[in-house]
C-alpha atoms as a PDB file:
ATOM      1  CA  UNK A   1     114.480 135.245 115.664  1.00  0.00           C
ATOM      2  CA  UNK A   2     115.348 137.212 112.472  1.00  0.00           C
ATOM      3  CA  UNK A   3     116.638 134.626 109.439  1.00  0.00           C
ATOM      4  CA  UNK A   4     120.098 133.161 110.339  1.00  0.00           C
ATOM      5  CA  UNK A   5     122.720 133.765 108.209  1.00  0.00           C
ATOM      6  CA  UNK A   6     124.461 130.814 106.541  1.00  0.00           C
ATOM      7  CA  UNK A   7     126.136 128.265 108.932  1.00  0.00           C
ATOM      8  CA  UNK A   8     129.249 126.654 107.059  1.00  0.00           C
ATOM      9  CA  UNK A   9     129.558 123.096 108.714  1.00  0.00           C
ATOM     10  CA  UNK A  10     133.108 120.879 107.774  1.00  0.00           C
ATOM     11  CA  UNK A  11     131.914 117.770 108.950  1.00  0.00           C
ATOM     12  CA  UNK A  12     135.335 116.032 109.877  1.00  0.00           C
ATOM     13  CA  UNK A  13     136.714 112.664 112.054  1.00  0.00           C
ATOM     14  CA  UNK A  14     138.726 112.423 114.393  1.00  0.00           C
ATOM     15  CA  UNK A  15     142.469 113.465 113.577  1.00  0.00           C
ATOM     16  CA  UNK A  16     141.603 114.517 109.766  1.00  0.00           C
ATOM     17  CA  UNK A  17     143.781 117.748 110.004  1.00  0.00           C
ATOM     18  CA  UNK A  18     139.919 119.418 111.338  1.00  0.00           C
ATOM     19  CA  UNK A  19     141.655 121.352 113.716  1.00  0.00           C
ATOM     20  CA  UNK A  20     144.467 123.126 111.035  1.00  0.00           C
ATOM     21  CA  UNK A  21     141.271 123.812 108.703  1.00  0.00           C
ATOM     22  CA  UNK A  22     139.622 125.524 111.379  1.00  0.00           C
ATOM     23  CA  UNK A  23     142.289 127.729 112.479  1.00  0.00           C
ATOM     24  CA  UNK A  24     142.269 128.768 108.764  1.00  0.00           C
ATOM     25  CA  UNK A  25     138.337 129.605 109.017  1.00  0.00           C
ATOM     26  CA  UNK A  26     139.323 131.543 111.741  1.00  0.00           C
ATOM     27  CA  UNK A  27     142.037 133.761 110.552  1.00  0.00           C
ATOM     28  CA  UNK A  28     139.576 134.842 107.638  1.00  0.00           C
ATOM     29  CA  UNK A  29     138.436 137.114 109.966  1.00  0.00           C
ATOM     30  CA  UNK A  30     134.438 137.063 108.501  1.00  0.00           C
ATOM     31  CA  UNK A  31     132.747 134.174 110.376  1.00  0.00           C
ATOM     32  CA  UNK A  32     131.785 133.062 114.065  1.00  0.00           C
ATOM     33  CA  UNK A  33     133.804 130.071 114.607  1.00  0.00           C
ATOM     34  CA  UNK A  34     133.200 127.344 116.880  1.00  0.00           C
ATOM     35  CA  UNK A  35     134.492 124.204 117.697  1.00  0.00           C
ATOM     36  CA  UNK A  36     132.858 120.643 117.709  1.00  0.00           C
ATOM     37  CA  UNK A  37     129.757 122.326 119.507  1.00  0.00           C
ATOM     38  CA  UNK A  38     127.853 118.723 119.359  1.00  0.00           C
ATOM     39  CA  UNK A  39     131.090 117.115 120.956  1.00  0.00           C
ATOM     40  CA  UNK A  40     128.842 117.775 124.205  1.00  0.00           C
ATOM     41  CA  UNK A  41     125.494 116.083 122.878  1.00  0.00           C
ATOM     42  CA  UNK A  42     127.761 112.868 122.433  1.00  0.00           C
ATOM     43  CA  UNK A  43     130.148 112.773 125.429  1.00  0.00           C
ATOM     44  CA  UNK A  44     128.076 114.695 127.794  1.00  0.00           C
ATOM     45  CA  UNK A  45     124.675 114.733 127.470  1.00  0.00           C
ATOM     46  CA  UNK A  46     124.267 110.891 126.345  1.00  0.00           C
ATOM     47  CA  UNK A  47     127.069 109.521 127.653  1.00  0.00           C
ATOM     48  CA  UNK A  48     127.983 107.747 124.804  1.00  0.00           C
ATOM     49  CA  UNK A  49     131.695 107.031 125.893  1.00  0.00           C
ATOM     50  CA  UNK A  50     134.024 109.170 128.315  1.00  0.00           C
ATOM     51  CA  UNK A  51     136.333 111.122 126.053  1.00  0.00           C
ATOM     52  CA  UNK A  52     139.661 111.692 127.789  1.00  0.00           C
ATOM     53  CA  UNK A  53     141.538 114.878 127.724  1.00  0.00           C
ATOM     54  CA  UNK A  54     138.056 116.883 127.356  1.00  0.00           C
ATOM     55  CA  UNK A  55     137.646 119.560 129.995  1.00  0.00           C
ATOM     56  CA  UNK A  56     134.505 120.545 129.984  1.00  0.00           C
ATOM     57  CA  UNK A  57     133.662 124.009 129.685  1.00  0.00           C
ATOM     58  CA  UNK A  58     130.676 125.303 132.493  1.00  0.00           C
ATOM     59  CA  UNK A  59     127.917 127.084 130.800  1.00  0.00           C
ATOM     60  CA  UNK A  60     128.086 125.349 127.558  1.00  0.00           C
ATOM     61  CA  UNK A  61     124.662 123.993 126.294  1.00  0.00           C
ATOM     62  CA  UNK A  62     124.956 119.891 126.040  1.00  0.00           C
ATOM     63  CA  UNK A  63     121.683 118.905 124.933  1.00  0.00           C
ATOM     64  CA  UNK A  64     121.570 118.640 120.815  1.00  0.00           C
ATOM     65  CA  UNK A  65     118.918 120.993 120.707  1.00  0.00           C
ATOM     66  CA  UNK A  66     120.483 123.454 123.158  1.00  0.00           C
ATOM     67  CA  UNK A  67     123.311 123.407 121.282  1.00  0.00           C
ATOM     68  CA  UNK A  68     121.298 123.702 117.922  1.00  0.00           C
ATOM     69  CA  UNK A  69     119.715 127.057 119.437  1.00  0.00           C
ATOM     70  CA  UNK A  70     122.975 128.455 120.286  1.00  0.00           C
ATOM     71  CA  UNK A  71     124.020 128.271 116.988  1.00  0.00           C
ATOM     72  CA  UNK A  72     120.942 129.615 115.117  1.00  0.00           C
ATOM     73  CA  UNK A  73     120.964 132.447 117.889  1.00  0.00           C
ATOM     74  CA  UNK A  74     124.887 132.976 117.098  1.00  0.00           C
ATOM     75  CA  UNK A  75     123.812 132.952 113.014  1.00  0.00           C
ATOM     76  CA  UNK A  76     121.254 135.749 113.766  1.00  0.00           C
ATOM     77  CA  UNK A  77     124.190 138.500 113.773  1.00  0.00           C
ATOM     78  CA  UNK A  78     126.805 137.103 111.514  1.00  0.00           C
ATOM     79  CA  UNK A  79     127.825 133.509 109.658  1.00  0.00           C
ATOM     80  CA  UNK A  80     129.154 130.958 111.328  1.00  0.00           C
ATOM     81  CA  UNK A  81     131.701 128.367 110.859  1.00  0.00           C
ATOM     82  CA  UNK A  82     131.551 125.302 112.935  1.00  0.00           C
ATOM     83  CA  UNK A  83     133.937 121.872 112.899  1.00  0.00           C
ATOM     84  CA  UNK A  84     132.302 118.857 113.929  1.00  0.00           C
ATOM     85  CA  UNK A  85     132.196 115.296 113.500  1.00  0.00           C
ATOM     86  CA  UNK A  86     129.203 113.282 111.676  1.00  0.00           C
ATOM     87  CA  UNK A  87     129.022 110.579 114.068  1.00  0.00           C
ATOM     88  CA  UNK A  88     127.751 113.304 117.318  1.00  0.00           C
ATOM     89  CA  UNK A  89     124.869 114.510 114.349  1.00  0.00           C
ATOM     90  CA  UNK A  90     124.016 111.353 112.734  1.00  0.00           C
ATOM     91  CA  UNK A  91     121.240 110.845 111.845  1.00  0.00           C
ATOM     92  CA  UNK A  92     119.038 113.460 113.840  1.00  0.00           C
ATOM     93  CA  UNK A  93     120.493 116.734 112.445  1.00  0.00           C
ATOM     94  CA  UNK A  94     119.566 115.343 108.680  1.00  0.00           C
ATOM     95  CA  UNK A  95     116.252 116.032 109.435  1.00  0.00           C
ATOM     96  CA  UNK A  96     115.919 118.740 111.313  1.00  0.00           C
ATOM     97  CA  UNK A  97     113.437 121.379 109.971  1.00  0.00           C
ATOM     98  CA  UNK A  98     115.072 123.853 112.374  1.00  0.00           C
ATOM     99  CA  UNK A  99     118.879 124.291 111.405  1.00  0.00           C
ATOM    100  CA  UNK A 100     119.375 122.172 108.536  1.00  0.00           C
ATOM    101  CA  UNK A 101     118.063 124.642 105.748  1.00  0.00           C
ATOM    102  CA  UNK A 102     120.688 127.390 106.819  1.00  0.00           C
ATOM    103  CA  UNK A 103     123.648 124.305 107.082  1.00  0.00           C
ATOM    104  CA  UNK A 104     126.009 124.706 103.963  1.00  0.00           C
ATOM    105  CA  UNK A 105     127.488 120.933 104.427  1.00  0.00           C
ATOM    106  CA  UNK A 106     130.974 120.611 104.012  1.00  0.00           C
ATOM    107  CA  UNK A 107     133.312 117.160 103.979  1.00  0.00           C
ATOM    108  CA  UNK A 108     137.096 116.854 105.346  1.00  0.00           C
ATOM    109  CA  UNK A 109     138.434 113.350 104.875  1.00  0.00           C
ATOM    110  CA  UNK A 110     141.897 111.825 105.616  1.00  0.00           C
ATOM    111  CA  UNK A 111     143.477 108.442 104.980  1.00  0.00           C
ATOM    112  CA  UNK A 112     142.411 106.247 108.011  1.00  0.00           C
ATOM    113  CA  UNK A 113     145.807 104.682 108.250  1.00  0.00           C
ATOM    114  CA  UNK A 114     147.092 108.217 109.408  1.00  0.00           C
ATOM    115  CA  UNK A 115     143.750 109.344 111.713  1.00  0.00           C
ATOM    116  CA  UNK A 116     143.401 105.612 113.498  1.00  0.00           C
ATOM    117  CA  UNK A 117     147.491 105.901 114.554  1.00  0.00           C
ATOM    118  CA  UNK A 118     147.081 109.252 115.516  1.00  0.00           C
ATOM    119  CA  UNK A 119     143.772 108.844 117.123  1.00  0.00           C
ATOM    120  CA  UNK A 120     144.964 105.369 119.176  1.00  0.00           C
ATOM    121  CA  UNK A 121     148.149 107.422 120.441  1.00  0.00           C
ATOM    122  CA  UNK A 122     145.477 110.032 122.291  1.00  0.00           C
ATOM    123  CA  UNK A 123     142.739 107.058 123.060  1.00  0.00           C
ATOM    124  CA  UNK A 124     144.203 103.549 123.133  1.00  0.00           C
ATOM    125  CA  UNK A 125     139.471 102.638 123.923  1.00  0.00           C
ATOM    126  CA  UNK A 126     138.595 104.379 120.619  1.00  0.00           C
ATOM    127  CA  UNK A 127     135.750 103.234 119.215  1.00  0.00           C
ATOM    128  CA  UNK A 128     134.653 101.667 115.877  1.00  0.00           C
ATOM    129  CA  UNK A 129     132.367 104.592 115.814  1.00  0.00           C
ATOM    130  CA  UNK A 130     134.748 107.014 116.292  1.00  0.00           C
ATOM    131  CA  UNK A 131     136.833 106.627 113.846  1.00  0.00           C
ATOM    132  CA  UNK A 132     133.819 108.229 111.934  1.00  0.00           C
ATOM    133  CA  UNK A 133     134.159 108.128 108.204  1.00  0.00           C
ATOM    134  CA  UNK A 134     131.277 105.960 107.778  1.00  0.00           C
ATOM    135  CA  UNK A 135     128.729 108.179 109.724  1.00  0.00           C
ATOM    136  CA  UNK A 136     130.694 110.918 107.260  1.00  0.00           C
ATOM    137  CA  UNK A 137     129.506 109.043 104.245  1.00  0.00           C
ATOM    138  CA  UNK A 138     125.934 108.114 105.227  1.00  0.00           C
ATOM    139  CA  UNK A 139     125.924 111.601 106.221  1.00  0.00           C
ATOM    140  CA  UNK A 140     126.856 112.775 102.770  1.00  0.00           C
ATOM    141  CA  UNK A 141     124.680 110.436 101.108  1.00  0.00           C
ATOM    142  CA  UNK A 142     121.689 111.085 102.658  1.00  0.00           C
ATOM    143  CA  UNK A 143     122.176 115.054 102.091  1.00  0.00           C
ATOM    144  CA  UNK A 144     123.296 114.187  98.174  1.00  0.00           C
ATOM    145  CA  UNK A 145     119.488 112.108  98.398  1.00  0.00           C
ATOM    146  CA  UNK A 146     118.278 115.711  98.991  1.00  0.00           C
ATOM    147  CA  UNK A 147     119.578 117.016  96.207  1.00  0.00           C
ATOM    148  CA  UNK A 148     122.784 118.401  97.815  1.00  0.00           C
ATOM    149  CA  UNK A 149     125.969 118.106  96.584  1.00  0.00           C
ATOM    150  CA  UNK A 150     128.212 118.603  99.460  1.00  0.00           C
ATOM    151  CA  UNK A 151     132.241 119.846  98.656  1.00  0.00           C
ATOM    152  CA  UNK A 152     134.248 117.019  99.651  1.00  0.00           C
ATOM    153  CA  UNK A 153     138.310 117.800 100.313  1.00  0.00           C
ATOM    154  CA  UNK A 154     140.530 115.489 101.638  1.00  0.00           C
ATOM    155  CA  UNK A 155     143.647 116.133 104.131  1.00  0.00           C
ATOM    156  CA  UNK A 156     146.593 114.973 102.096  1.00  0.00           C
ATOM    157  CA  UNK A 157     145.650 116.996  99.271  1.00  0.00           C
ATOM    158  CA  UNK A 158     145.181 120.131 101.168  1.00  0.00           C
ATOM    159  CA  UNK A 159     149.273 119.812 102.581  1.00  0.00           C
ATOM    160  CA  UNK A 160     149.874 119.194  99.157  1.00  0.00           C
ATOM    161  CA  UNK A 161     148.485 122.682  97.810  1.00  0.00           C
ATOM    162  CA  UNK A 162     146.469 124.470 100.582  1.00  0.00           C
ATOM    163  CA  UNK A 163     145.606 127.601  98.674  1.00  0.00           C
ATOM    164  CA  UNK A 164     144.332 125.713  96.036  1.00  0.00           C
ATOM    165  CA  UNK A 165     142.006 122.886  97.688  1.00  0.00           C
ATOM    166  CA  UNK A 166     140.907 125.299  99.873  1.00  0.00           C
ATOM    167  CA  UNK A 167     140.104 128.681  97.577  1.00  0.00           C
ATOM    168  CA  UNK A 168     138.189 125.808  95.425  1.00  0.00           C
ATOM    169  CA  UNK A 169     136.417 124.920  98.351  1.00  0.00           C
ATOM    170  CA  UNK A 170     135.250 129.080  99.317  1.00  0.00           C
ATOM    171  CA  UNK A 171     134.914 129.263  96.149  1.00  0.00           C
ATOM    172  CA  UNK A 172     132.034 126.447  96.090  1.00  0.00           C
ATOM    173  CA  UNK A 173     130.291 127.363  99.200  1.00  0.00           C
ATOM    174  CA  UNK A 174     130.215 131.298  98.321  1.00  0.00           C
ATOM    175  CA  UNK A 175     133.543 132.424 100.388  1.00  0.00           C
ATOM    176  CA  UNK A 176     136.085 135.095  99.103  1.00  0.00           C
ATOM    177  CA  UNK A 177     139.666 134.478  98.704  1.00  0.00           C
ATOM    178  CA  UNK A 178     141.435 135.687 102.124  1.00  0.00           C
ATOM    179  CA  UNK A 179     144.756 135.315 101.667  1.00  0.00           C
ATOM    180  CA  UNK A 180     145.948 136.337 105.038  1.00  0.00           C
ATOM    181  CA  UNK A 181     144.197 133.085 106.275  1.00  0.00           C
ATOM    182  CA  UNK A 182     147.005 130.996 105.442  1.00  0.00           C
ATOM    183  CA  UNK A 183     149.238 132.664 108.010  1.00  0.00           C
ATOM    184  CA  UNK A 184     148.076 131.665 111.632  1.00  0.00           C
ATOM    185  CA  UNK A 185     148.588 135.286 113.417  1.00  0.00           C
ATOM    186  CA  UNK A 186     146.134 134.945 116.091  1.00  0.00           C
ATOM    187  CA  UNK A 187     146.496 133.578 119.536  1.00  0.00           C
ATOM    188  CA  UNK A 188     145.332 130.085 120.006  1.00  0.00           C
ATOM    189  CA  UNK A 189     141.306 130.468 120.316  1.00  0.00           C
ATOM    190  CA  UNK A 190     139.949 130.328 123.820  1.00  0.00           C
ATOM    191  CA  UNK A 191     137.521 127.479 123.203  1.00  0.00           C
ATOM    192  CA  UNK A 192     140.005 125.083 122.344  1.00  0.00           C
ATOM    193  CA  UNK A 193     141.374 124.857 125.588  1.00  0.00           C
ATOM    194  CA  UNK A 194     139.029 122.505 126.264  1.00  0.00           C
ATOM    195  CA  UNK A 195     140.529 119.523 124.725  1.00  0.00           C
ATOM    196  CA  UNK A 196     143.872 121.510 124.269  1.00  0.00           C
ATOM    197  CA  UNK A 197     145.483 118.069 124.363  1.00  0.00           C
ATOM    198  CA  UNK A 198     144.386 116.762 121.302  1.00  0.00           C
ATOM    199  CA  UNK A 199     145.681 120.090 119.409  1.00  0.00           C
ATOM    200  CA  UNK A 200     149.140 120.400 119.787  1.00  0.00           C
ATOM    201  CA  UNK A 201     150.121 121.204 116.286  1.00  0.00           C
ATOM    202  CA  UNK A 202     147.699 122.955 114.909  1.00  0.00           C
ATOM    203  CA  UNK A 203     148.677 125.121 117.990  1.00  0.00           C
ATOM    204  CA  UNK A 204     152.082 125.093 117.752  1.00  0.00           C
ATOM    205  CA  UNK A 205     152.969 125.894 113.881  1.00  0.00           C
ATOM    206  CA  UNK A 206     151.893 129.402 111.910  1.00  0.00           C
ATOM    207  CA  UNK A 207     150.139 127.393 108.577  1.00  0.00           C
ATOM    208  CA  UNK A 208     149.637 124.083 106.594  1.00  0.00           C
ATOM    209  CA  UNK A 209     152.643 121.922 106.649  1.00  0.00           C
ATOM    210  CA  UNK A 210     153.618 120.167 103.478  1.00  0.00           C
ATOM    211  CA  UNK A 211     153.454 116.374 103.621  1.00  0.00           C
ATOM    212  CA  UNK A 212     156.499 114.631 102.359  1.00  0.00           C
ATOM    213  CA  UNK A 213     157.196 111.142 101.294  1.00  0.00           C
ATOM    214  CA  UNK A 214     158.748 110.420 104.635  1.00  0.00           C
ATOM    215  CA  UNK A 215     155.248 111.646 106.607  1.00  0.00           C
ATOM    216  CA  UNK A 216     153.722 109.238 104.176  1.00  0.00           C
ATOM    217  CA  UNK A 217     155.910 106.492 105.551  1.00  0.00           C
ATOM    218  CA  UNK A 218     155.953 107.583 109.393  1.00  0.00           C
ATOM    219  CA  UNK A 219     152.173 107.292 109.070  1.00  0.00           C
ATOM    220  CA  UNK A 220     152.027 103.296 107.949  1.00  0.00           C
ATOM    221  CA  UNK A 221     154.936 102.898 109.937  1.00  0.00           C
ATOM    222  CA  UNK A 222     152.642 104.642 112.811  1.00  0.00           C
ATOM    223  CA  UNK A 223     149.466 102.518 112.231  1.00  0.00           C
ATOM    224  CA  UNK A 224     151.564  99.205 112.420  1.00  0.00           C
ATOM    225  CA  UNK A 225     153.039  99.348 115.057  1.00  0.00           C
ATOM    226  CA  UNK A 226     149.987 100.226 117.086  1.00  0.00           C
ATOM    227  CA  UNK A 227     147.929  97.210 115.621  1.00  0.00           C
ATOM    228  CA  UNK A 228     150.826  95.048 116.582  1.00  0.00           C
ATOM    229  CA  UNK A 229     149.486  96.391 119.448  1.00  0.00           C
ATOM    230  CA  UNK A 230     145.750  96.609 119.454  1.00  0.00           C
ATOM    231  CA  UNK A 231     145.095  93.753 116.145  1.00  0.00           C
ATOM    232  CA  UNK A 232     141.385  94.757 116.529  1.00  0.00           C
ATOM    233  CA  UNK A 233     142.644  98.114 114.645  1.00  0.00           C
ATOM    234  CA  UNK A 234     143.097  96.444 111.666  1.00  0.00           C
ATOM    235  CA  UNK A 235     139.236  95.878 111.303  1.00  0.00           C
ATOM    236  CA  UNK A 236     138.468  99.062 112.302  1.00  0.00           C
ATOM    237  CA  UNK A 237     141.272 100.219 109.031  1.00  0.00           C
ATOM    238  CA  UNK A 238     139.542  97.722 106.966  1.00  0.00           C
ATOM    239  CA  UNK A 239     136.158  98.753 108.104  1.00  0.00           C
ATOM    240  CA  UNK A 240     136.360 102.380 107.537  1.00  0.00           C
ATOM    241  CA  UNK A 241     138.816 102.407 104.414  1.00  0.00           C
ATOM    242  CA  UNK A 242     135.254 101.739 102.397  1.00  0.00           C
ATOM    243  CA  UNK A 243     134.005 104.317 103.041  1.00  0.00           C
ATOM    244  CA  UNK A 244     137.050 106.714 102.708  1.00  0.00           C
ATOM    245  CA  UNK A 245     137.524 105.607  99.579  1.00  0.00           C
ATOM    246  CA  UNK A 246     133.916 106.221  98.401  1.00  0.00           C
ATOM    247  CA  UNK A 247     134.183 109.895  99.989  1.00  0.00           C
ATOM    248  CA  UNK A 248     137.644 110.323  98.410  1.00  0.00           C
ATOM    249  CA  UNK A 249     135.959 109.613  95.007  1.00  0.00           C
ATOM    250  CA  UNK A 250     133.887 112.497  95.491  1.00  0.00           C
ATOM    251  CA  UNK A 251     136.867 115.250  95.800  1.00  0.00           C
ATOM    252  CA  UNK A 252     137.006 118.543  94.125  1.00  0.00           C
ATOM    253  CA  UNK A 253     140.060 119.594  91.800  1.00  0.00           C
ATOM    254  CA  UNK A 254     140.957 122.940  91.857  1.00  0.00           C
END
């Protein structure tokens, strides 16, 4: 296989506003995009958990490696883009002699009062693990050990300015401005049919909403009244707010 070129990897969790980043990777128009390839290393091949509303596609490779080759085969002709999730990579991919040298590591964060709400409305069983921002952080810390320094952005400031948090962020991994990016043009992409369910607005709007102080309050209001619910959620807040915070320290300006 001839050198790859670079694969840009936005390591994400669940419900971070993943989705709406990678339909702006997409509309650049300069990178082979795909989406949450190791989703089928975690809830296929090992079984860690059944993940509703996941129609799995036939043909695509499940095993970590398979899916590893797939991507350094897609690399050979052009860069790639892919959004995953730490916690279906942690902590084999870290040191992996194979792929990791051509990853350029990327971090999307989001309050986990907002992701846990919107995650328990799609999956009342999530787990603790799934919430993911602490695989996200040992993640980051182990590739900052390396002597990385991965770009860390976080959700809420992206609706607040999306052509500036994001041009800082090509700009730091070696992207051009694309302006036309911001305008979702396209037709929803093929391979997100299969979990089409858990998509519905980055499918259903043209760009990067603005959040407003009422969003702000729908999303506590949100996360309440599902751990009136589910109590056990406010562990898994408390548990994971750690490490957001930590990550959230770590933010670029533009």
């Amino acid at each position: 296989m001839t050198n790859p070129h670079p694969i840009y990897a936005l390591w994400s969790h669940p419900r971070s506003m993943s989705t709406a980043m990678e339909r702006v990777m997409r509309e650049r128009g300069d990178l082979d995009c795909a989406h949450e390839p190791f989703m089928y290393d975690y809830y296929v091949h090992r079984q860690v958990r059944q993940m509703p509303f996941f129609d799995v596609q036939p043909g695509h490779p499940t095993a970590y490696a398979d899916i590893r080759d797939m991507l350094l085969a897609r690399a050979s002709t052009q860069p790639v883009f892919i959004k995953d999730m730490s916690y279906y990579v942690w902590p084999q991919l870290i040191d992996d002699p194979l792929i990791a040298p051509h990853l350029i590591n990327m971090f999307l964060i989001r309050d986990p009062i907002a992701s846990i709400a919107s995650y328990y409305k799609l999956d009342p069983d999530l787990s603790l693990e799934e919430i993911g921002i602490e695989a996200q952080w040992h993640h980051y810390t182990a590739l900052c050990d390396m002597g990385e320094r991965p770009v860390v952005i976080d959700a809420h400031q992206i609706r607040a300015d999306p052509r500036g948090v994001i041009s800082a962020l090509w700009a730091a991994v070696g992207l051009p401005f694309v302006g036309k990016a911001f305008d979702w043009q396209s037709e929803t992409p093929e391979d997100w049919d299969q979990v089409e369910a858990w998509h519905d607005k980055a499918t259903s709007t043209t760009g990067i909403q603005p959040l407003t102080d009422a969003d702000l309050q729908k999303q506590r209001d949100r996360f309440e009244a599902c751990a009136t619910d589910t109590p056990h959620l406010r562990d898994y807040l408390a548990h994971h707010q750690v490490f957001y915070e930590k990550l959230k320290a770590q933010t670029i300006n533009p």
